[in-house]
PDB file of N, CA and C in Angstrom:
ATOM      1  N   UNK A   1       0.850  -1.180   0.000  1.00  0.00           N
ATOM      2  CA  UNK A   1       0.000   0.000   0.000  1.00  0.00           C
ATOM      3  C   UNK A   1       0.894   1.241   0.000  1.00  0.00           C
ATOM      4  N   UNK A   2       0.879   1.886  -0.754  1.00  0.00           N
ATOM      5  CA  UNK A   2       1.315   3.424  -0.864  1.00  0.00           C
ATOM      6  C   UNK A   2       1.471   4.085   0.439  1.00  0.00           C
ATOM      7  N   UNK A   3       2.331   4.551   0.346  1.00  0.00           N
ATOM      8  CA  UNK A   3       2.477   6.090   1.524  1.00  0.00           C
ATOM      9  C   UNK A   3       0.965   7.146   1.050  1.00  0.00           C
ATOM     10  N   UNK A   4       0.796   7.585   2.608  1.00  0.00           N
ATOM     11  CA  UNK A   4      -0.314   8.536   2.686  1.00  0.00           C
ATOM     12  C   UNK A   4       0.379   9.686   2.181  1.00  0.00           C
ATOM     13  N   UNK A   5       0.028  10.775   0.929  1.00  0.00           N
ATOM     14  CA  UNK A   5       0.692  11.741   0.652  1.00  0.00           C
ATOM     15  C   UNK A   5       0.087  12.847   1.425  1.00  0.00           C
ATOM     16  N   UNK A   6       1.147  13.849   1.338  1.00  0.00           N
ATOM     17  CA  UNK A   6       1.108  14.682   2.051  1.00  0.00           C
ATOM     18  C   UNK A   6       1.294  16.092   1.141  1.00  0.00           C
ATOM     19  N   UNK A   7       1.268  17.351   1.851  1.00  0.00           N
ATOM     20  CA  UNK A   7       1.219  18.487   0.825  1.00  0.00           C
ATOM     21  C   UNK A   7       2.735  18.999   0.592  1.00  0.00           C
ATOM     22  N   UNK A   8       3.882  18.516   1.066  1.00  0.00           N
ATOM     23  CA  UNK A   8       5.137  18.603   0.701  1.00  0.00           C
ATOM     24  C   UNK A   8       5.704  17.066  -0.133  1.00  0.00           C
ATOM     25  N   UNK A   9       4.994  16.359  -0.451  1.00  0.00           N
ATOM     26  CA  UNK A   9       5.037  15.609  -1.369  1.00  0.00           C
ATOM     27  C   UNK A   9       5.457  15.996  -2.771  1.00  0.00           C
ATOM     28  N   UNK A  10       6.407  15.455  -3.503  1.00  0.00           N
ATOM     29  CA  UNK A  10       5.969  15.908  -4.836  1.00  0.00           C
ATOM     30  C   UNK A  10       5.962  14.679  -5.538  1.00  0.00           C
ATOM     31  N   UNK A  11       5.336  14.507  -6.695  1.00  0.00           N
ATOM     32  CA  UNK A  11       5.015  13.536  -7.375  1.00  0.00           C
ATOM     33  C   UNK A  11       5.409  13.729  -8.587  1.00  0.00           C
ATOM     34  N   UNK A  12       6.163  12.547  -9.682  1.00  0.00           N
ATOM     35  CA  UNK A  12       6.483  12.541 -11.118  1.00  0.00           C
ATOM     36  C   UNK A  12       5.595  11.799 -11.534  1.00  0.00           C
ATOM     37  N   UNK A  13       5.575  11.342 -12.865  1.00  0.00           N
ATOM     38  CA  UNK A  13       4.715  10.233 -14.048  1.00  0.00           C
ATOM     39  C   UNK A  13       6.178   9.369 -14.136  1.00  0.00           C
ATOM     40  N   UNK A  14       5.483   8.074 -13.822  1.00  0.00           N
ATOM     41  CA  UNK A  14       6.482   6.759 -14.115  1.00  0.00           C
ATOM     42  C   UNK A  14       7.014   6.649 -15.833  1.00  0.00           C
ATOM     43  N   UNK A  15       8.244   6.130 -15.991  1.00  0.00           N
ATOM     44  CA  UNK A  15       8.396   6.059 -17.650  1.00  0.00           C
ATOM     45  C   UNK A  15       7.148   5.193 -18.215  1.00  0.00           C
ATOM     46  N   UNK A  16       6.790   4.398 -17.366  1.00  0.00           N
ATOM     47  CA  UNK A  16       5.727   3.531 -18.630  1.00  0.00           C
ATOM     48  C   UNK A  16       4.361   4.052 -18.708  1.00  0.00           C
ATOM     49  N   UNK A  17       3.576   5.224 -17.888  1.00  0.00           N
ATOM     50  CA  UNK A  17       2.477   6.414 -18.193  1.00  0.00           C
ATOM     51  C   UNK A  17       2.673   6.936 -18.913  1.00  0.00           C
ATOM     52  N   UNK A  18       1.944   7.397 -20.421  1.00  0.00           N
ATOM     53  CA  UNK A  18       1.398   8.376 -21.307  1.00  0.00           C
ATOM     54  C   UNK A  18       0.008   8.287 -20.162  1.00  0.00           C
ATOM     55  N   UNK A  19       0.000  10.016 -21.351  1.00  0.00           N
ATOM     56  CA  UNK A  19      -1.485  10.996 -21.098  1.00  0.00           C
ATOM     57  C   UNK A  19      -1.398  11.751 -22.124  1.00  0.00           C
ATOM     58  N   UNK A  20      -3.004  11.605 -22.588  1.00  0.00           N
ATOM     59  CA  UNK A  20      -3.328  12.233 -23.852  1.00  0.00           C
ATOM     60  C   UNK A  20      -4.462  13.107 -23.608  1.00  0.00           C
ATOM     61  N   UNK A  21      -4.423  14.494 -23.881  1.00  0.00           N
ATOM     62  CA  UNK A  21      -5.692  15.502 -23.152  1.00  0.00           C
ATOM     63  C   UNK A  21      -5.902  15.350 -24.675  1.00  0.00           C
ATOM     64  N   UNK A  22      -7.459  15.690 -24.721  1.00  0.00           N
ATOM     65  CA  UNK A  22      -8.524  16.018 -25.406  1.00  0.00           C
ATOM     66  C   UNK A  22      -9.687  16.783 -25.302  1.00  0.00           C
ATOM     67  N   UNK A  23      -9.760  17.964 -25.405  1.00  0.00           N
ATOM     68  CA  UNK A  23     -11.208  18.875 -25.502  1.00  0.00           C
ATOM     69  C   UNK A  23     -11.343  19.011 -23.926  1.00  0.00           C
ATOM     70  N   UNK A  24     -10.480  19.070 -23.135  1.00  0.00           N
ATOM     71  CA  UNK A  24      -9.858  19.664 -21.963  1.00  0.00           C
ATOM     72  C   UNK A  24      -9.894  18.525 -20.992  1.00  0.00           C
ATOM     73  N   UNK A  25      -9.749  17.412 -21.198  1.00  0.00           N
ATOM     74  CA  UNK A  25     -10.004  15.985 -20.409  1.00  0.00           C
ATOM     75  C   UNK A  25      -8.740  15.405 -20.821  1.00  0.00           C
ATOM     76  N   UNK A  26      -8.359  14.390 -20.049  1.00  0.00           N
ATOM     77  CA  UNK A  26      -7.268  13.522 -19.994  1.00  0.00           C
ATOM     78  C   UNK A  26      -7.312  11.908 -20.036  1.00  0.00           C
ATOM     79  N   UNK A  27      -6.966  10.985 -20.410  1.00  0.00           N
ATOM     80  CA  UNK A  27      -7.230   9.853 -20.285  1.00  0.00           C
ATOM     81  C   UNK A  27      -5.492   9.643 -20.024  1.00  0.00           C
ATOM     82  N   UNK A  28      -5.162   9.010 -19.397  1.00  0.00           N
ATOM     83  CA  UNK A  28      -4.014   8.287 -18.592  1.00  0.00           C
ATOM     84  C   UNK A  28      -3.888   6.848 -18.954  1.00  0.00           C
ATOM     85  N   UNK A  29      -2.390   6.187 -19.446  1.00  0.00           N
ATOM     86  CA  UNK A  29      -2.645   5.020 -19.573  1.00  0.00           C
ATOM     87  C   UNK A  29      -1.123   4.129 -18.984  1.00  0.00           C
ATOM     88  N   UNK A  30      -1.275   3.320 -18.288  1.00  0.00           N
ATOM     89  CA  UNK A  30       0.128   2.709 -17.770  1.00  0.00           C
ATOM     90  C   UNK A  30       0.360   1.633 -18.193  1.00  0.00           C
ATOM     91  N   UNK A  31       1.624   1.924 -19.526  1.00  0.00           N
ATOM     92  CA  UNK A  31       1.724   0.647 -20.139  1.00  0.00           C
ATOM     93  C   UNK A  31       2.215  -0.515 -19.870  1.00  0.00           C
ATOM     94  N   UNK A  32       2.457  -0.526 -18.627  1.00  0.00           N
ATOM     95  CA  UNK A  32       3.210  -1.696 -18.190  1.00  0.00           C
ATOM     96  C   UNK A  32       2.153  -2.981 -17.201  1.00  0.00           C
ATOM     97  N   UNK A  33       1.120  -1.978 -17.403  1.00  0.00           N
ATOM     98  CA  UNK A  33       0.313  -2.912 -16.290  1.00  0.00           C
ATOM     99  C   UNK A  33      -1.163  -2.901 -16.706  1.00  0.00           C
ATOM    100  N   UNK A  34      -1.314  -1.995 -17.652  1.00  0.00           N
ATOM    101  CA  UNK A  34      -2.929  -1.630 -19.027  1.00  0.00           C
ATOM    102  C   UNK A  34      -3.356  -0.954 -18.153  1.00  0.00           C
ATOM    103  N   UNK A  35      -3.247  -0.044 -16.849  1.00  0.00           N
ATOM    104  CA  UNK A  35      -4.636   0.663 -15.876  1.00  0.00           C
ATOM    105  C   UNK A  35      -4.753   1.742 -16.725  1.00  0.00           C
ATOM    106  N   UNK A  36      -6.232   2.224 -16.857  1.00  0.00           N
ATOM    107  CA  UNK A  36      -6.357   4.045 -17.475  1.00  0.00           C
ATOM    108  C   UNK A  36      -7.042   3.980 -16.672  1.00  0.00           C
ATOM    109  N   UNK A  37      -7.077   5.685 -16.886  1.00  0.00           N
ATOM    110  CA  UNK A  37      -7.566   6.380 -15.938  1.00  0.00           C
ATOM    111  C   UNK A  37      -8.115   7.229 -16.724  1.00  0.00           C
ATOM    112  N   UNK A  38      -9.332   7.756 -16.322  1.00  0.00           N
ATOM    113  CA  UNK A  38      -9.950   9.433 -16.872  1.00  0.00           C
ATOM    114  C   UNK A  38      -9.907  10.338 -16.192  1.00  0.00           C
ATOM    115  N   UNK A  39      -9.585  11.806 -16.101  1.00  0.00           N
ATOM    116  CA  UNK A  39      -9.834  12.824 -15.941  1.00  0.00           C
ATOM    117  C   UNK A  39     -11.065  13.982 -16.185  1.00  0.00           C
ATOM    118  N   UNK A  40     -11.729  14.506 -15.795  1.00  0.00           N
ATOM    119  CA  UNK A  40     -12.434  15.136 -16.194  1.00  0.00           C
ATOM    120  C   UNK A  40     -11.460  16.802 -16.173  1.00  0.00           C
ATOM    121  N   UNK A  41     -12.852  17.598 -16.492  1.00  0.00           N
ATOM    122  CA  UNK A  41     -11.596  19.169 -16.289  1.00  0.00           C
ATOM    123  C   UNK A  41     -10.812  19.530 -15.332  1.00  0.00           C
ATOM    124  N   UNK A  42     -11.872  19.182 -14.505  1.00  0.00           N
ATOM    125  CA  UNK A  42     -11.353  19.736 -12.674  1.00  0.00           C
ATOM    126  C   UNK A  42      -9.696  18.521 -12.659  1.00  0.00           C
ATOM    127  N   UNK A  43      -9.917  17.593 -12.935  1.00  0.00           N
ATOM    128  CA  UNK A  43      -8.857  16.510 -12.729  1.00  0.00           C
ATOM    129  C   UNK A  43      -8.078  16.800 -13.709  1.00  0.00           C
ATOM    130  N   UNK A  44      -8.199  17.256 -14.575  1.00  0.00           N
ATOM    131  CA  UNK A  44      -7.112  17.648 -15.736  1.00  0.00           C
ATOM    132  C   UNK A  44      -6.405  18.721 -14.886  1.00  0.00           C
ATOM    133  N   UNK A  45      -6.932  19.785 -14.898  1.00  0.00           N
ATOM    134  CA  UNK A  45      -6.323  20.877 -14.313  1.00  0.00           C
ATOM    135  C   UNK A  45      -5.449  21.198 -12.990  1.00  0.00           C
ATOM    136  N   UNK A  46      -5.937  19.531 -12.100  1.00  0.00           N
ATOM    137  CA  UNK A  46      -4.911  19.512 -11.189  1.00  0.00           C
ATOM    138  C   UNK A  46      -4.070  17.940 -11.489  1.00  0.00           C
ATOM    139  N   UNK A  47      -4.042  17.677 -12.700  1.00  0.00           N
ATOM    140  CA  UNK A  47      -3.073  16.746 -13.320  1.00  0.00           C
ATOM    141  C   UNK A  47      -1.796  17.649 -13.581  1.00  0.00           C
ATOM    142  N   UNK A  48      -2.230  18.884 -14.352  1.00  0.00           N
ATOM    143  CA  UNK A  48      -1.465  19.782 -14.917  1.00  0.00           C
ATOM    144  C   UNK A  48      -0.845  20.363 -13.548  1.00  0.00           C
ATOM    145  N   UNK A  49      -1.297  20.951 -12.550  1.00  0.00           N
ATOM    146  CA  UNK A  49      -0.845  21.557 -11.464  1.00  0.00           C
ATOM    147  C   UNK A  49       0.180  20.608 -10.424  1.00  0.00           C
ATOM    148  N   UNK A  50       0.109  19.512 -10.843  1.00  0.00           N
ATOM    149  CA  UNK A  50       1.249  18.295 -10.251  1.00  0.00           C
ATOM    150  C   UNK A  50       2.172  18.045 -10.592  1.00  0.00           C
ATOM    151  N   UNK A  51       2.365  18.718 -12.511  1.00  0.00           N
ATOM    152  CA  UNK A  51       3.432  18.939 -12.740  1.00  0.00           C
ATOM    153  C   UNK A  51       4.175  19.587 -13.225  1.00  0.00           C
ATOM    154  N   UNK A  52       3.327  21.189 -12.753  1.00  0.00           N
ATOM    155  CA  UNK A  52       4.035  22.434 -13.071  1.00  0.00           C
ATOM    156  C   UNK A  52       4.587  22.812 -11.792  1.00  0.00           C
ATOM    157  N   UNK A  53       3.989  22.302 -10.558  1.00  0.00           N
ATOM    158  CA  UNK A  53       5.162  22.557  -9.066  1.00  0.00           C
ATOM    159  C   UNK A  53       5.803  21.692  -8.464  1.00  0.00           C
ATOM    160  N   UNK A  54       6.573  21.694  -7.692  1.00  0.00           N
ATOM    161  CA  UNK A  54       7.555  20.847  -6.809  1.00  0.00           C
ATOM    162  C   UNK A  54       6.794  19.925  -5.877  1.00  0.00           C
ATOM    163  N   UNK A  55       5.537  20.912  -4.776  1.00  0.00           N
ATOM    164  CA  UNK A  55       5.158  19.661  -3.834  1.00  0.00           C
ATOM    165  C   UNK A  55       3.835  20.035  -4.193  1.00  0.00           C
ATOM    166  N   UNK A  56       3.120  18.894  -3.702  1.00  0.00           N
ATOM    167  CA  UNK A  56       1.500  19.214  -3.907  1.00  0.00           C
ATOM    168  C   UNK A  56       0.563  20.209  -3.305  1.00  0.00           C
ATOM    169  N   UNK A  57       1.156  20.722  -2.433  1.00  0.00           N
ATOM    170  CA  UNK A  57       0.891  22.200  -1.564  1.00  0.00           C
ATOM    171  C   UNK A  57       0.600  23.145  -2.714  1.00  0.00           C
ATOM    172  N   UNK A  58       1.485  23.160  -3.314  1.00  0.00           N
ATOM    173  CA  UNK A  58       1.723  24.254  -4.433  1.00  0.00           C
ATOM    174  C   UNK A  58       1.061  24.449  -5.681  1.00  0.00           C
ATOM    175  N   UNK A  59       0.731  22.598  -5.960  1.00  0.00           N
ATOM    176  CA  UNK A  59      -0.143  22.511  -7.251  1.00  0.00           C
ATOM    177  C   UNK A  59      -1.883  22.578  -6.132  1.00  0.00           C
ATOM    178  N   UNK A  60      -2.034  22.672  -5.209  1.00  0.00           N
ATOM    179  CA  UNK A  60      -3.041  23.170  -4.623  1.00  0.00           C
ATOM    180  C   UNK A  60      -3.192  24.423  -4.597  1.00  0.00           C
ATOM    181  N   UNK A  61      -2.078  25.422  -4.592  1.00  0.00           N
ATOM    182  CA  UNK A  61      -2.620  26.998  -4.293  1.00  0.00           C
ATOM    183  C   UNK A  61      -3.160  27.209  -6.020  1.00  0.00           C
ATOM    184  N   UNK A  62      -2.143  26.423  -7.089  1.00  0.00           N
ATOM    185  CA  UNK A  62      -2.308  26.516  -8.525  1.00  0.00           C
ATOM    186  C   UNK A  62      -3.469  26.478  -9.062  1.00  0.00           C
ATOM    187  N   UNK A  63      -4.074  25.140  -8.525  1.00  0.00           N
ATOM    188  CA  UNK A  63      -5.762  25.013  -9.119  1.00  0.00           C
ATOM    189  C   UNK A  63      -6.315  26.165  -7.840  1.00  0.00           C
ATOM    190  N   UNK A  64      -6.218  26.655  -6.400  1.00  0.00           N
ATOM    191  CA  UNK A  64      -6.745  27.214  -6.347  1.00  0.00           C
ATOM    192  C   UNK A  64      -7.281  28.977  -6.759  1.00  0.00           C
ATOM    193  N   UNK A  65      -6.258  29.294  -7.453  1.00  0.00           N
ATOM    194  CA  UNK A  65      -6.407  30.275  -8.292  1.00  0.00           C
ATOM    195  C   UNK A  65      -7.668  30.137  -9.498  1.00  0.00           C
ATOM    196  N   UNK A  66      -7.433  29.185  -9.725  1.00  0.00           N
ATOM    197  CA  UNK A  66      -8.248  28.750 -10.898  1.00  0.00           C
ATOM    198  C   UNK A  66      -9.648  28.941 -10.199  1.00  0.00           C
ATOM    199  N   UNK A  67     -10.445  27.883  -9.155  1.00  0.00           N
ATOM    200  CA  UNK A  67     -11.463  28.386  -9.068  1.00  0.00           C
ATOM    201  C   UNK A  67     -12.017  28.577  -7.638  1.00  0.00           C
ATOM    202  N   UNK A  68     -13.344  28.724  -7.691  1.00  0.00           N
ATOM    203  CA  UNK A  68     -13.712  29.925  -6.331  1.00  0.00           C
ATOM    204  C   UNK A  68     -14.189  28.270  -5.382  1.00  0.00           C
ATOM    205  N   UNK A  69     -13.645  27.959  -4.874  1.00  0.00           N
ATOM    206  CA  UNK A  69     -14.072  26.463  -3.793  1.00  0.00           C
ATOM    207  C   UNK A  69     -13.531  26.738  -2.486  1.00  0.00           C
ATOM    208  N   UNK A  70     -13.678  26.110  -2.177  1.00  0.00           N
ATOM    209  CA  UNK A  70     -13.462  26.037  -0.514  1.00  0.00           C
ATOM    210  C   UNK A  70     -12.133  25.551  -0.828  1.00  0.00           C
ATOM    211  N   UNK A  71     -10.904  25.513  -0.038  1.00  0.00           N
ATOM    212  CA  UNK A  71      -9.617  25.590  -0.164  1.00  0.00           C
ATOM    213  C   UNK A  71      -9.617  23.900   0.704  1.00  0.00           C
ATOM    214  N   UNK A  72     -10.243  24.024   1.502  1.00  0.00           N
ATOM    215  CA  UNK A  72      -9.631  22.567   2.123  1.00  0.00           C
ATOM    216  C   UNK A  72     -10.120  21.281   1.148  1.00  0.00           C
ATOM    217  N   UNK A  73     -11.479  21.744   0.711  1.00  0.00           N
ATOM    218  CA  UNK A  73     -12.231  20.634  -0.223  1.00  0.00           C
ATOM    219  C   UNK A  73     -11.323  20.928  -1.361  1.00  0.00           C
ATOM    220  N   UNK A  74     -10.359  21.361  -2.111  1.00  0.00           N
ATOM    221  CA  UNK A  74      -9.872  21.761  -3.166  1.00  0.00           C
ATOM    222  C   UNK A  74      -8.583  20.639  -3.029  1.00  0.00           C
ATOM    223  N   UNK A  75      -7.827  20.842  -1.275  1.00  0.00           N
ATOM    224  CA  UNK A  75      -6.908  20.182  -1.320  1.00  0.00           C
ATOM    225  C   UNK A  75      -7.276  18.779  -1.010  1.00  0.00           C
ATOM    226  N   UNK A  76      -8.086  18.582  -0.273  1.00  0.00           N
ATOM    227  CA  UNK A  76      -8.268  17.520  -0.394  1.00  0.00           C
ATOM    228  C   UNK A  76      -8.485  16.150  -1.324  1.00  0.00           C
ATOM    229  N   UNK A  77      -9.316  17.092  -1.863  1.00  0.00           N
ATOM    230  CA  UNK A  77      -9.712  16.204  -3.592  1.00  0.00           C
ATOM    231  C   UNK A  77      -8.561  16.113  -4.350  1.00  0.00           C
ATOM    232  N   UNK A  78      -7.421  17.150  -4.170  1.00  0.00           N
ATOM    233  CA  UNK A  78      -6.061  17.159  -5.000  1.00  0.00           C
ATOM    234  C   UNK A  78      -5.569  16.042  -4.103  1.00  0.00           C
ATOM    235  N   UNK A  79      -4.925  15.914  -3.445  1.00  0.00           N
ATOM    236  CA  UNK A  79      -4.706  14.642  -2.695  1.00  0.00           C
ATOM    237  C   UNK A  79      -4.913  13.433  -2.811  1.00  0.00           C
ATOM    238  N   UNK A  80      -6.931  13.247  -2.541  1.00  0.00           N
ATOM    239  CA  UNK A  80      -7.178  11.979  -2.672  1.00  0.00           C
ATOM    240  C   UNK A  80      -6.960  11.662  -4.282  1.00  0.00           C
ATOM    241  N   UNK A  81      -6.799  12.596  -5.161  1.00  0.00           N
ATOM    242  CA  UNK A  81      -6.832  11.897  -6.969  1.00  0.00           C
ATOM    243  C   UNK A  81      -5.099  11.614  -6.707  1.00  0.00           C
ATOM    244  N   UNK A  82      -4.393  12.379  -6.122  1.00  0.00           N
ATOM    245  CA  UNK A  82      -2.966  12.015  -6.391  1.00  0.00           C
ATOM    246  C   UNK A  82      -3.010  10.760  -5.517  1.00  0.00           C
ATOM    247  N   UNK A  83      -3.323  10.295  -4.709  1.00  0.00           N
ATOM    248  CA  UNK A  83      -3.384   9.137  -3.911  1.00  0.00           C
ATOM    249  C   UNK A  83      -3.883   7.717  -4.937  1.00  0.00           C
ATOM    250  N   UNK A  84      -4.826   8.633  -5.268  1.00  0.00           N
ATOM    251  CA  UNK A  84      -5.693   6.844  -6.499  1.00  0.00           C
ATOM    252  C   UNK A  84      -4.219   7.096  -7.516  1.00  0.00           C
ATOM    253  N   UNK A  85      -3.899   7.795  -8.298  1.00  0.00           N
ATOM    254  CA  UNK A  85      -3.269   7.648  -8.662  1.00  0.00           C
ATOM    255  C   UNK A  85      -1.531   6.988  -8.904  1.00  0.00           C
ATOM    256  N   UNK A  86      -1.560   7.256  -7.655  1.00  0.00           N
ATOM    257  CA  UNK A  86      -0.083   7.116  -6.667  1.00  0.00           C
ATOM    258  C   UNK A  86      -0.582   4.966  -6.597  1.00  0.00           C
ATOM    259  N   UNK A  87      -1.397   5.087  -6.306  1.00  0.00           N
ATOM    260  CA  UNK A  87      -2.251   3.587  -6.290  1.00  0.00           C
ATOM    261  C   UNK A  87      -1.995   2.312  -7.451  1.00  0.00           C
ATOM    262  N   UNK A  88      -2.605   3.149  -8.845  1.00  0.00           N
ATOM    263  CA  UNK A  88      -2.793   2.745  -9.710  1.00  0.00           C
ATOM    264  C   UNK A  88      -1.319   2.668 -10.692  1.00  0.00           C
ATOM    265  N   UNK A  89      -0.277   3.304  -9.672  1.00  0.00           N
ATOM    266  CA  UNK A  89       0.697   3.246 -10.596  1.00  0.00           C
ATOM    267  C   UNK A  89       0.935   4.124 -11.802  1.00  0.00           C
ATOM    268  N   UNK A  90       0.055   5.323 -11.258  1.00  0.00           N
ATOM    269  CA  UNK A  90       0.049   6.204 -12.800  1.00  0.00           C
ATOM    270  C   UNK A  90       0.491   7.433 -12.448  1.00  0.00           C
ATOM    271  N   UNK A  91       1.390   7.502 -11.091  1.00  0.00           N
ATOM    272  CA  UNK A  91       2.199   8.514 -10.673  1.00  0.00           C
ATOM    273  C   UNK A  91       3.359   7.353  -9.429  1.00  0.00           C
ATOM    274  N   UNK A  92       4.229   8.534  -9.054  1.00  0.00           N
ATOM    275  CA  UNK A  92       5.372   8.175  -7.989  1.00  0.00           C
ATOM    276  C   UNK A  92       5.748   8.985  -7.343  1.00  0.00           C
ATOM    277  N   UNK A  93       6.037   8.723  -5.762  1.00  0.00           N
ATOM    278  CA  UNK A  93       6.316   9.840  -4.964  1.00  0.00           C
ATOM    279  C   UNK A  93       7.653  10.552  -5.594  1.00  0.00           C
ATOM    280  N   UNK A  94       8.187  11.495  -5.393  1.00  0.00           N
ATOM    281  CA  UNK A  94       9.523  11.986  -6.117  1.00  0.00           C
ATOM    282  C   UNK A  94      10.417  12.196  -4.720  1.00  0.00           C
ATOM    283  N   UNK A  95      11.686  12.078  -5.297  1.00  0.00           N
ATOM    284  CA  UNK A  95      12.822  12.232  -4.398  1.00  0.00           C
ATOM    285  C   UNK A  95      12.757  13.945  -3.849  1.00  0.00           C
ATOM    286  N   UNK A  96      12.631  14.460  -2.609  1.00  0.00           N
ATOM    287  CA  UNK A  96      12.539  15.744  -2.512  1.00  0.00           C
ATOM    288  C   UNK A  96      14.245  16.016  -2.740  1.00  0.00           C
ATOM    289  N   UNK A  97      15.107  15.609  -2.228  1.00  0.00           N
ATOM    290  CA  UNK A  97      16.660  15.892  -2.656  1.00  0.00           C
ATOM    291  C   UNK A  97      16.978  15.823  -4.305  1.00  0.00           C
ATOM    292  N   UNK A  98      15.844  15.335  -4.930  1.00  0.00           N
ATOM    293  CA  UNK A  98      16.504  15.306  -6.642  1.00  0.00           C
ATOM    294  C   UNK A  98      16.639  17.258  -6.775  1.00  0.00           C
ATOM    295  N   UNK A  99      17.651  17.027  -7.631  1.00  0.00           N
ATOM    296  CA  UNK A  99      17.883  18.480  -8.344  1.00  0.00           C
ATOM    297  C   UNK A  99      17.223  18.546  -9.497  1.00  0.00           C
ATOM    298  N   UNK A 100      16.840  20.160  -9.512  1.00  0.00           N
ATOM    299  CA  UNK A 100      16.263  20.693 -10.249  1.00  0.00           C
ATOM    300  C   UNK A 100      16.435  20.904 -11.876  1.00  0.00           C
ATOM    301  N   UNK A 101      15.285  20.144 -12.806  1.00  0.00           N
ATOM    302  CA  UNK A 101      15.419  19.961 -13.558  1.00  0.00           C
ATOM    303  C   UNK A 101      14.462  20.812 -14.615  1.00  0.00           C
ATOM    304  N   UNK A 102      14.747  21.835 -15.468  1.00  0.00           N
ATOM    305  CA  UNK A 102      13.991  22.697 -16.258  1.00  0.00           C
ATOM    306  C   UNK A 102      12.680  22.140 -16.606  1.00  0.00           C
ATOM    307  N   UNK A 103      12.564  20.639 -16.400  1.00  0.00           N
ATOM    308  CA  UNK A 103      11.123  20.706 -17.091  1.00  0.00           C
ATOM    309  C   UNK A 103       9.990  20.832 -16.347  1.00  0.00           C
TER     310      UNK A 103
END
């Protein structure tokens, strides 16, 4: 069973995950083991926010810019999708000591 993540967590995509957005949705696929996954917008948008910041704190303030919600229900739901995900093998906790890499 996975580690419980936390909001100084940060999370990468394993080499064997593609994700293909479409008409603002995501479908996720892990080729090493066949799981997909769907996204809807809200889940797209904090797909995207997981891996435009360092810890998940951060891709929480990210989508919360985006929209007007309650901040704890915002992080939370960011969490529990990075958690199924973290699950399903269609993410990985990241090394917080890795160095910083432009992408």
């Amino acid at each position: 069973m996975p580690k419980e993540l936390t909001l100084v967590d940060s999370v990468s995509v394993p080499e064997g995950v593609v994700s293909r957005e479409l008409d603002g949705e995501t479908v996720l696929l892990n080729l090493d083991t066949g799981i997909y996954f769907g996204l809807d917008a809200v889940g797209t948008d904090m797909w995207r926010a997981m891996h435009s910041t360092k810890a998940l704190g951060e891709a929480v303030e990210t989508v919360r810019a985006q929209y007007a919600a309650d901040p704890v229900v915002l992080r939370d739901d960011l969490l529990r999708l990075a958690h199924q995900m973290l699950t399903k093998g269609l993410l990985q906790v990241s090394s917080s000591t890795s160095s910083p890499s432009g992408t």
